[in-house]
C-alpha atoms as a PDB file:
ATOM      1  CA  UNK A   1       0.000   0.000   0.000  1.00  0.00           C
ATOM      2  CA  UNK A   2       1.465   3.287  -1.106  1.00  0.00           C
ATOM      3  CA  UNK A   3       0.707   6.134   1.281  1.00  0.00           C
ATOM      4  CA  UNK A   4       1.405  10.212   0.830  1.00  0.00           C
ATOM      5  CA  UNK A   5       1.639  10.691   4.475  1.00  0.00           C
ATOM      6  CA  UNK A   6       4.575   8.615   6.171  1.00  0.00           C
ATOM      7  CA  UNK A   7       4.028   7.977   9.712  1.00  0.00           C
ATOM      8  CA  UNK A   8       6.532   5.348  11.737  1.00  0.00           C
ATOM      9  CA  UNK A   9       4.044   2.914  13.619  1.00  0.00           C
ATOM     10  CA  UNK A  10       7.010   1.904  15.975  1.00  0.00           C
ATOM     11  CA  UNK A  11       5.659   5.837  17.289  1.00  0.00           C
ATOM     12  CA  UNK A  12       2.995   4.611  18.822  1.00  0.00           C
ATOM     13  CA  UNK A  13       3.863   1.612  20.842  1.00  0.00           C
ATOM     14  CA  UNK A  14       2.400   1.685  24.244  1.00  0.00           C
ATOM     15  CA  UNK A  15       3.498   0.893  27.586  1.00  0.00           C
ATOM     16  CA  UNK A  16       0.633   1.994  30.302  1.00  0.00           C
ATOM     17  CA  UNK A  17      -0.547  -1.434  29.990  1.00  0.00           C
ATOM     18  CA  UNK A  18       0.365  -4.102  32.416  1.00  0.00           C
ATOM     19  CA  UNK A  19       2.325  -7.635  31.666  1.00  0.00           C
ATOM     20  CA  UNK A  20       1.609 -10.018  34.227  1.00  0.00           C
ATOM     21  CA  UNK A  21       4.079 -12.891  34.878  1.00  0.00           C
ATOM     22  CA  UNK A  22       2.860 -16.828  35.814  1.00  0.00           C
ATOM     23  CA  UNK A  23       3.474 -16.304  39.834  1.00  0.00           C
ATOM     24  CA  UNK A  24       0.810 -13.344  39.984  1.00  0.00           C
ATOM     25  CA  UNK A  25      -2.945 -14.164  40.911  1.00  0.00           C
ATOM     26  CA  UNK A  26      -5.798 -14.160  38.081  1.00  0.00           C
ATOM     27  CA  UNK A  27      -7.704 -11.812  40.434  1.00  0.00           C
ATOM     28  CA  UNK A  28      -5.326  -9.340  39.167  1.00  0.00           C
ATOM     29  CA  UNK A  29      -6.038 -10.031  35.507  1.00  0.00           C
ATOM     30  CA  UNK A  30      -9.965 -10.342  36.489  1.00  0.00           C
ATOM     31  CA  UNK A  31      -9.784  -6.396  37.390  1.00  0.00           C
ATOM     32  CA  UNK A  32      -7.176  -5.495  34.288  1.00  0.00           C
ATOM     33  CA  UNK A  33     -10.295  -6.680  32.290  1.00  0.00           C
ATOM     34  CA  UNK A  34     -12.823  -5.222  34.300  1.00  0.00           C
ATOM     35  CA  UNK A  35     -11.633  -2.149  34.134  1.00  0.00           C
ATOM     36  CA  UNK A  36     -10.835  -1.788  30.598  1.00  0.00           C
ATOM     37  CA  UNK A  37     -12.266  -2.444  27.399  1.00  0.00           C
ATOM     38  CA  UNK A  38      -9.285  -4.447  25.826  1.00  0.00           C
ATOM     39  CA  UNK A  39      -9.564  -8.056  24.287  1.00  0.00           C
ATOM     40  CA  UNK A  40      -6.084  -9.298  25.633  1.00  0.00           C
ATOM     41  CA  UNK A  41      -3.459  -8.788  27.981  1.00  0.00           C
ATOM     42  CA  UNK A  42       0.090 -10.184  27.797  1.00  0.00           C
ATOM     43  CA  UNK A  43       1.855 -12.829  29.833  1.00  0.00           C
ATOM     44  CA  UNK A  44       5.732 -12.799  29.966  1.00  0.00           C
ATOM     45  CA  UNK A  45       8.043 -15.155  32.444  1.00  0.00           C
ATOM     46  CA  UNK A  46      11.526 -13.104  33.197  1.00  0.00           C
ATOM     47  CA  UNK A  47      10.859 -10.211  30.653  1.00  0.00           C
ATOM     48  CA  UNK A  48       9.996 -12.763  27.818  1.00  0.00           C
ATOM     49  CA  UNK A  49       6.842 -12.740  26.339  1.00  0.00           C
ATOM     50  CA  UNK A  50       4.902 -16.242  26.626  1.00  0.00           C
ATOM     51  CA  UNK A  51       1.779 -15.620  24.811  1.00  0.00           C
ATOM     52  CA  UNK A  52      -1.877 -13.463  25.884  1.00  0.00           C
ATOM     53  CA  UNK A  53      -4.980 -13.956  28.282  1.00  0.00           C
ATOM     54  CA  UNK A  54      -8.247 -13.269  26.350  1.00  0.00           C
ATOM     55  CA  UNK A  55     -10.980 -11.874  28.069  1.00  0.00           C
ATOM     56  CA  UNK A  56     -13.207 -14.203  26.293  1.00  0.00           C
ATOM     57  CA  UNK A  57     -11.625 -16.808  28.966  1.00  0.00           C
ATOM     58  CA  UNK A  58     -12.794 -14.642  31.531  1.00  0.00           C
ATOM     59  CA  UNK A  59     -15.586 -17.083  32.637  1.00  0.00           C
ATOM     60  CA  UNK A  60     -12.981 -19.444  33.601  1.00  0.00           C
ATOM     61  CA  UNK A  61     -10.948 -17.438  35.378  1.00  0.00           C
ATOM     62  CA  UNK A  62     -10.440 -18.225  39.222  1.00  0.00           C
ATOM     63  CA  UNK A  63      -9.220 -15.467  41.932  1.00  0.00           C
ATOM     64  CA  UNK A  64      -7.644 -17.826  43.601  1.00  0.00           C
ATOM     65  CA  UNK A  65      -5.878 -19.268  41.026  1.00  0.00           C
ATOM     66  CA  UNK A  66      -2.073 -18.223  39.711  1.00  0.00           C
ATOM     67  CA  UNK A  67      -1.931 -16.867  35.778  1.00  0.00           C
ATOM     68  CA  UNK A  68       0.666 -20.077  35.631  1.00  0.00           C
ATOM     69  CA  UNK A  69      -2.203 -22.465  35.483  1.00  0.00           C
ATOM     70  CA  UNK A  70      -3.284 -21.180  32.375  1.00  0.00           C
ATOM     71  CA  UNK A  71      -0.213 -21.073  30.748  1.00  0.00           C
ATOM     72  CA  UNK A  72      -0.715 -23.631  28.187  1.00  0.00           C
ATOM     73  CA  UNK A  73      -4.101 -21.851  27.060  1.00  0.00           C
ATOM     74  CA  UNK A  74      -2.745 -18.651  25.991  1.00  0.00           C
ATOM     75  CA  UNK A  75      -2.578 -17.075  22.721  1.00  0.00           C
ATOM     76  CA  UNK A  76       0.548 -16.452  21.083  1.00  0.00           C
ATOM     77  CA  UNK A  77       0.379 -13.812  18.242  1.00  0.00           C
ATOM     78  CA  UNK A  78       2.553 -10.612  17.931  1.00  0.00           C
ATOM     79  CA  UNK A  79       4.113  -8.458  16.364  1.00  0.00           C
ATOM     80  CA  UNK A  80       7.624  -7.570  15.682  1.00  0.00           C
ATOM     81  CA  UNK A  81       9.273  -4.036  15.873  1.00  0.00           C
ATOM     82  CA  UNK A  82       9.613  -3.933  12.459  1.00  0.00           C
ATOM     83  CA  UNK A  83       5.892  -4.138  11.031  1.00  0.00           C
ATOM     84  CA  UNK A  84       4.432  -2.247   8.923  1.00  0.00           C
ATOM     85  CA  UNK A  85       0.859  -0.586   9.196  1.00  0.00           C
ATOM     86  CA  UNK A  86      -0.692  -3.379   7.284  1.00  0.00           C
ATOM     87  CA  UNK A  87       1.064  -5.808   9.037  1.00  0.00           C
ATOM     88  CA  UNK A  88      -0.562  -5.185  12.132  1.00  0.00           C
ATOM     89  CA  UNK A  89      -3.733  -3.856  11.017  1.00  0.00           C
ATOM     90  CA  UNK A  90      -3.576  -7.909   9.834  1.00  0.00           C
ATOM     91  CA  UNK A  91      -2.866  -9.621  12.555  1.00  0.00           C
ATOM     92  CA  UNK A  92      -5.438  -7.815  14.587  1.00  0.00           C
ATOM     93  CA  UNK A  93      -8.122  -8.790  11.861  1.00  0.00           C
ATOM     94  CA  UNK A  94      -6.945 -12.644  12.229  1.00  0.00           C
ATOM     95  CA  UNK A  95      -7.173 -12.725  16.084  1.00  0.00           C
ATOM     96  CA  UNK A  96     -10.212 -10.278  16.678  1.00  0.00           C
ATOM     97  CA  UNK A  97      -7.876  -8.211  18.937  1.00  0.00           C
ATOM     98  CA  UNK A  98      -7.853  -4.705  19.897  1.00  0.00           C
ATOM     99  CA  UNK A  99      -4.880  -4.538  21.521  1.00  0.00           C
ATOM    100  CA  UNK A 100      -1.274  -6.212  20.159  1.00  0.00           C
ATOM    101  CA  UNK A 101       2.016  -6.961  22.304  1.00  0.00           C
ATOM    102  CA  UNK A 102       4.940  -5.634  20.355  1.00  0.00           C
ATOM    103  CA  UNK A 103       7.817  -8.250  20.813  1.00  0.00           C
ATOM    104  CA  UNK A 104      11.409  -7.818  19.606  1.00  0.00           C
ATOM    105  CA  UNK A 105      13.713 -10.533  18.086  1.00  0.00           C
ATOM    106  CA  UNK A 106      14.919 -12.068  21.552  1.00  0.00           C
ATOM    107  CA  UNK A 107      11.310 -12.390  22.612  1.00  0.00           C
ATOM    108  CA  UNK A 108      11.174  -9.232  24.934  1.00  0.00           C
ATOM    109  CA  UNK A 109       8.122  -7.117  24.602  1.00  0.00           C
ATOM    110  CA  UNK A 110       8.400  -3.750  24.042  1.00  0.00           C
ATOM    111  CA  UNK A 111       4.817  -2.329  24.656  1.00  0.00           C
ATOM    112  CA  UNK A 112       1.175  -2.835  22.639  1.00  0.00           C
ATOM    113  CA  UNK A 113      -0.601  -1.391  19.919  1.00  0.00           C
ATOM    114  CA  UNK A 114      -3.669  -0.022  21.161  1.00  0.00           C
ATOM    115  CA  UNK A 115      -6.371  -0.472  17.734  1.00  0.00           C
ATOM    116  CA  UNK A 116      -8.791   2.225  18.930  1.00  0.00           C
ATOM    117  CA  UNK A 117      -5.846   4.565  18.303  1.00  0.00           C
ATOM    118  CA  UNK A 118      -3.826   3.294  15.615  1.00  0.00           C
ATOM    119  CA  UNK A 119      -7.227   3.021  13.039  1.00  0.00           C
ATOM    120  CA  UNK A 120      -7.597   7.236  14.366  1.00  0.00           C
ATOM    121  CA  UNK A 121      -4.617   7.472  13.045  1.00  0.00           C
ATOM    122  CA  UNK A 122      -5.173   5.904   9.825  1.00  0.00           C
ATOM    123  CA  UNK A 123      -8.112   7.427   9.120  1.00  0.00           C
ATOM    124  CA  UNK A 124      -6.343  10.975   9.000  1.00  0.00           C
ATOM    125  CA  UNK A 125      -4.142   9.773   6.333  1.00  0.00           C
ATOM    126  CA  UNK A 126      -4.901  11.638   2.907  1.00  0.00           C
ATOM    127  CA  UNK A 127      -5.136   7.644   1.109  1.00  0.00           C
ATOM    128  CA  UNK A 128      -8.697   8.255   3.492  1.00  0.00           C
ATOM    129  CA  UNK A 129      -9.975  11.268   4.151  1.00  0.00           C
ATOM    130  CA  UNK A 130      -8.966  13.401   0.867  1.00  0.00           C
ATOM    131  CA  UNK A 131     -11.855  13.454  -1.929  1.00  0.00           C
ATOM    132  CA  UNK A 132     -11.214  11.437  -4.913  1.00  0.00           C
ATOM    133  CA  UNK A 133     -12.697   8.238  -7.103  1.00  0.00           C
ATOM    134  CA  UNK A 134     -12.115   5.018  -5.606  1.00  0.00           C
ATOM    135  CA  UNK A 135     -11.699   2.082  -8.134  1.00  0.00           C
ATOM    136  CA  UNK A 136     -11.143  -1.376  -7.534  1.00  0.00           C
ATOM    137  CA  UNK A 137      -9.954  -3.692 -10.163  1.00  0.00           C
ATOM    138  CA  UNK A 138      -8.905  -7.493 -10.372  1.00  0.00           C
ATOM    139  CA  UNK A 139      -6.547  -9.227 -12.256  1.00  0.00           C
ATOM    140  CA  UNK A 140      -5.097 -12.873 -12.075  1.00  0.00           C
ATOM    141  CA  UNK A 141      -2.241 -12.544  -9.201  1.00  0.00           C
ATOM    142  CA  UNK A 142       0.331 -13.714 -11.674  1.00  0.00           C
ATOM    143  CA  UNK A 143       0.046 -11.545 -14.234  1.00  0.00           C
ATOM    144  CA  UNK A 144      -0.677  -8.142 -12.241  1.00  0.00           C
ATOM    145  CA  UNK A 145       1.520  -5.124 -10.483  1.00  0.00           C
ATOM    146  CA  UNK A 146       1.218  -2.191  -9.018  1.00  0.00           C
ATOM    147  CA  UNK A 147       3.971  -0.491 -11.188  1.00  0.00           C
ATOM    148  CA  UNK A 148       1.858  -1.071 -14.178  1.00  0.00           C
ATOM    149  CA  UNK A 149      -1.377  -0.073 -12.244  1.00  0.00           C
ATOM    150  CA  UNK A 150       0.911   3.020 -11.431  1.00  0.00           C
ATOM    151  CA  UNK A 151       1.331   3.686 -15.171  1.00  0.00           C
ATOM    152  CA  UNK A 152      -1.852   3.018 -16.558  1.00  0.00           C
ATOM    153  CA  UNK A 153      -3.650   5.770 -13.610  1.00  0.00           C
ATOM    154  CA  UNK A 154      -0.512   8.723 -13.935  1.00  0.00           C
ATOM    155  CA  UNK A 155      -0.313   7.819 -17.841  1.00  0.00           C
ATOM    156  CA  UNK A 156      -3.991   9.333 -17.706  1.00  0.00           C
ATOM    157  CA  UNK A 157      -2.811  12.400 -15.819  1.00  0.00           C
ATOM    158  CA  UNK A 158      -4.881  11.700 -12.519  1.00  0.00           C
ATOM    159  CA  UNK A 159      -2.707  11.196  -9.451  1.00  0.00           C
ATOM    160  CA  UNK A 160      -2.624   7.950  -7.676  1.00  0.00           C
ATOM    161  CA  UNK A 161      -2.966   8.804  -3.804  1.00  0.00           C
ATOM    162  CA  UNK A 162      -2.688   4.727  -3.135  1.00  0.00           C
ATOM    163  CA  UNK A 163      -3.526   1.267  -3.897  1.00  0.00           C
ATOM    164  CA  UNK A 164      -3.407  -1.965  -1.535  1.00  0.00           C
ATOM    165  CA  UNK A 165      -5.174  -5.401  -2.424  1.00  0.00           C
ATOM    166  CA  UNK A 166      -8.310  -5.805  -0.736  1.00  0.00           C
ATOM    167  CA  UNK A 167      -8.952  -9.474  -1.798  1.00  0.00           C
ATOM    168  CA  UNK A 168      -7.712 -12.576  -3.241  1.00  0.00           C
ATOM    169  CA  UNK A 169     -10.189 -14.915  -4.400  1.00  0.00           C
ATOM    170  CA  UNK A 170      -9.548 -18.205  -6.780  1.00  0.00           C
ATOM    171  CA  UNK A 171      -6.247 -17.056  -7.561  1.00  0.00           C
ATOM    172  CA  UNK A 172      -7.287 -13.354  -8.210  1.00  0.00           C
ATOM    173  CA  UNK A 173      -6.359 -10.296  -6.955  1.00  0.00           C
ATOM    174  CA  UNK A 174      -8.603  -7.453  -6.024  1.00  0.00           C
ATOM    175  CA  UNK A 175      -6.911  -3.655  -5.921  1.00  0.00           C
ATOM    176  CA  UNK A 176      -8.891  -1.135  -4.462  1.00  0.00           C
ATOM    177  CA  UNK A 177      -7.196   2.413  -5.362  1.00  0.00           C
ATOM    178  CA  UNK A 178      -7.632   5.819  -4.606  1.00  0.00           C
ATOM    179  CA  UNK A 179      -7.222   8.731  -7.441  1.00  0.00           C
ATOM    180  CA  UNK A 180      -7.416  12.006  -8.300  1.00  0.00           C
ATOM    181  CA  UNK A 181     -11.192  12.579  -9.825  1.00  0.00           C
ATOM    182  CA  UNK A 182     -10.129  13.273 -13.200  1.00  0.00           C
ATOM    183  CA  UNK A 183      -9.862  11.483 -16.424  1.00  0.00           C
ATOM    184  CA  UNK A 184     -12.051   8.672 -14.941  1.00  0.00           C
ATOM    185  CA  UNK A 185     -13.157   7.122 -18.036  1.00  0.00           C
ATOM    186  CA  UNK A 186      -9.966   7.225 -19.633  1.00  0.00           C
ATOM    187  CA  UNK A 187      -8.406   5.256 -16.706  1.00  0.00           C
ATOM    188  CA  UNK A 188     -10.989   2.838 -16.805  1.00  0.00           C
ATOM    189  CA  UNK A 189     -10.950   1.998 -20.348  1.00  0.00           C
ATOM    190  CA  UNK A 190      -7.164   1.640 -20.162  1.00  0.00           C
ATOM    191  CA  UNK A 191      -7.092  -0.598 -17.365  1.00  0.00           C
ATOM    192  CA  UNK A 192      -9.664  -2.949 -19.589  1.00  0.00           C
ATOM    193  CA  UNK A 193      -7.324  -2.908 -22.364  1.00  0.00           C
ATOM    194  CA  UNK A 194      -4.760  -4.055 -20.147  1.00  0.00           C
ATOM    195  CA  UNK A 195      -6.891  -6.724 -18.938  1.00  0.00           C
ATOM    196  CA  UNK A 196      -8.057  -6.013 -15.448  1.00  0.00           C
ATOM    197  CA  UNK A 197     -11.951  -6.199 -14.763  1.00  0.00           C
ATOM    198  CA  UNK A 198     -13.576  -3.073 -13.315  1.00  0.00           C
ATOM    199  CA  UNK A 199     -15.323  -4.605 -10.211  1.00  0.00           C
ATOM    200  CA  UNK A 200     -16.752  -1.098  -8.992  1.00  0.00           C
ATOM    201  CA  UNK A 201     -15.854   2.645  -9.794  1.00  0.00           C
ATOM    202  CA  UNK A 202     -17.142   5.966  -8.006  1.00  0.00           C
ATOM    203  CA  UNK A 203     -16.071   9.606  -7.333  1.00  0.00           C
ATOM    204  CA  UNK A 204     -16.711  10.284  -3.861  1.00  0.00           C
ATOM    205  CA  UNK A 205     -15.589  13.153  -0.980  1.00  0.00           C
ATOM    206  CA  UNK A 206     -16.714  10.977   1.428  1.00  0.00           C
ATOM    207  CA  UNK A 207     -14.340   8.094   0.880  1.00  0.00           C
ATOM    208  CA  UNK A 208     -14.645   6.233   4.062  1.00  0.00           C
ATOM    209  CA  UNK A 209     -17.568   5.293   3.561  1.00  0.00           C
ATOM    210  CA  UNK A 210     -16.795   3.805   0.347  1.00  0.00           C
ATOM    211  CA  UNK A 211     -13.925   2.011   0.846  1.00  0.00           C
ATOM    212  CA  UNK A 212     -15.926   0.217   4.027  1.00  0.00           C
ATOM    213  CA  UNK A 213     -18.324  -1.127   1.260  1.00  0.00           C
ATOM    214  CA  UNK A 214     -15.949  -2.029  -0.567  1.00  0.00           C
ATOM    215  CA  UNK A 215     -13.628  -3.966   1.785  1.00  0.00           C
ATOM    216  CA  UNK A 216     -14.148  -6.404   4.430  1.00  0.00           C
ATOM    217  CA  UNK A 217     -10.887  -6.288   5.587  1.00  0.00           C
ATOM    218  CA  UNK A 218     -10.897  -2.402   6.732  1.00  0.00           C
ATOM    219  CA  UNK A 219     -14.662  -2.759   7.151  1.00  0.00           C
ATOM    220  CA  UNK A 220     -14.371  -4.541  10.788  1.00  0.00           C
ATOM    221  CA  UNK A 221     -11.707  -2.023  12.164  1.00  0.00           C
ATOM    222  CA  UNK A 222     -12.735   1.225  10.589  1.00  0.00           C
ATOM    223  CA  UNK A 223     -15.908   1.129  12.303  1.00  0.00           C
ATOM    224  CA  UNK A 224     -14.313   0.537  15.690  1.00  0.00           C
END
């Protein structure tokens, strides 16, 4: 996904959040989620990160019982330092989180991604909230790329603000791509002689709205 406005994720790590270690008592966990509204909280055994409580396990949870004894239950995605916005917007989508432990190399976690915030953030990028058409297009995965989708949009002299694939179904990839509001047809037609099928097309200022139509990806953390 090509963006205009470059913003370093590693900027908004967290680290107000606990990590709670095997020897301490669920009862403390119990209140973590009772006082918050976050999905997980990480577990880590002499600063290394052994996987997350879910408050969906909540019902089981004992006071009296040590975090140790669920040890072998817990949930072990992450993310490294080094991931990109996609990246984690991903790995929240595949484990229905809304909050991710950040955990480097040598297994030592540096802090959490809180979603609530991160999806603010994305929303002020100019790929969302500037007015333009939004077109998404499909093409075998083999035979497509985004330099050539590049070309075909700024060889029609509209500016491409950003394009990221939405879906892949079969074999075939789905772009969804944001553009200047000009030259419209001529895109279109150009992308058919280059073989990509025009799965839906529209000018809109309100492009948020569009693109949550349009993707179920985004759709499920845009409308957090």
């Amino acid at each position: 996904m090509h963006l205009d406005k470059t913003m370093e994720i590693q900027d908004h790590i967290i680290t107000t959040l606990p990590v709670f270690e095997p020897g301490d008592s669920l009862k403390e966990v119990i209140l973590f989620f009772a006082q918050s509204t976050y999905s997980h909280v990480a577990v880590a055994e002499e600063g290394r990160f052994l996987g997350l409580l879910g408050e969906a396990d909540l019902d089981s949870f004992l006071e009296t019982s040590l975090v140790d004894e669920f040890r072998y239950q817990l949930e072990s995605f992450s993310v490294l330092p080094g991931a990109t916005w996609l990246d984690v917007l991903e790995v929240f989508a595949r484990n229905e989180a809304n909050v991710l432990p950040v955990v480097d190399a040598g297994g030592l976690i540096l802090g959490y991604y809180d979603l609530t915030e991160l999806v603010g953030i994305f929303r002020e990028m100019p790929f969302f909230n500037e007015p333009g058409a939004v077109l998404v297009v499909s093409k075998p995965l083999r035979d497509y790329s985004f330099s050539e989708i590049a070309q075909i949009v700024e060889g029609n002299n509209t500016r491409l603000m950003g394009a990221f694939i939405s879906a892949i179904r079969n074999e075939v990839a789905e772009v969804t791509l944001k553009m200047g509001d000009t030259h419209i047809n001529e895109v279109i037609q150009t992308f058919r002689r280059y073989g990509y099928n025009i799965l839906s097309g529209s000018v809109d200022d309100h492009f948020m709205e569009d693109l949550k139509q349009r993707s179920d990806y985004l759709d499920k953390y845009l409308n957090v």
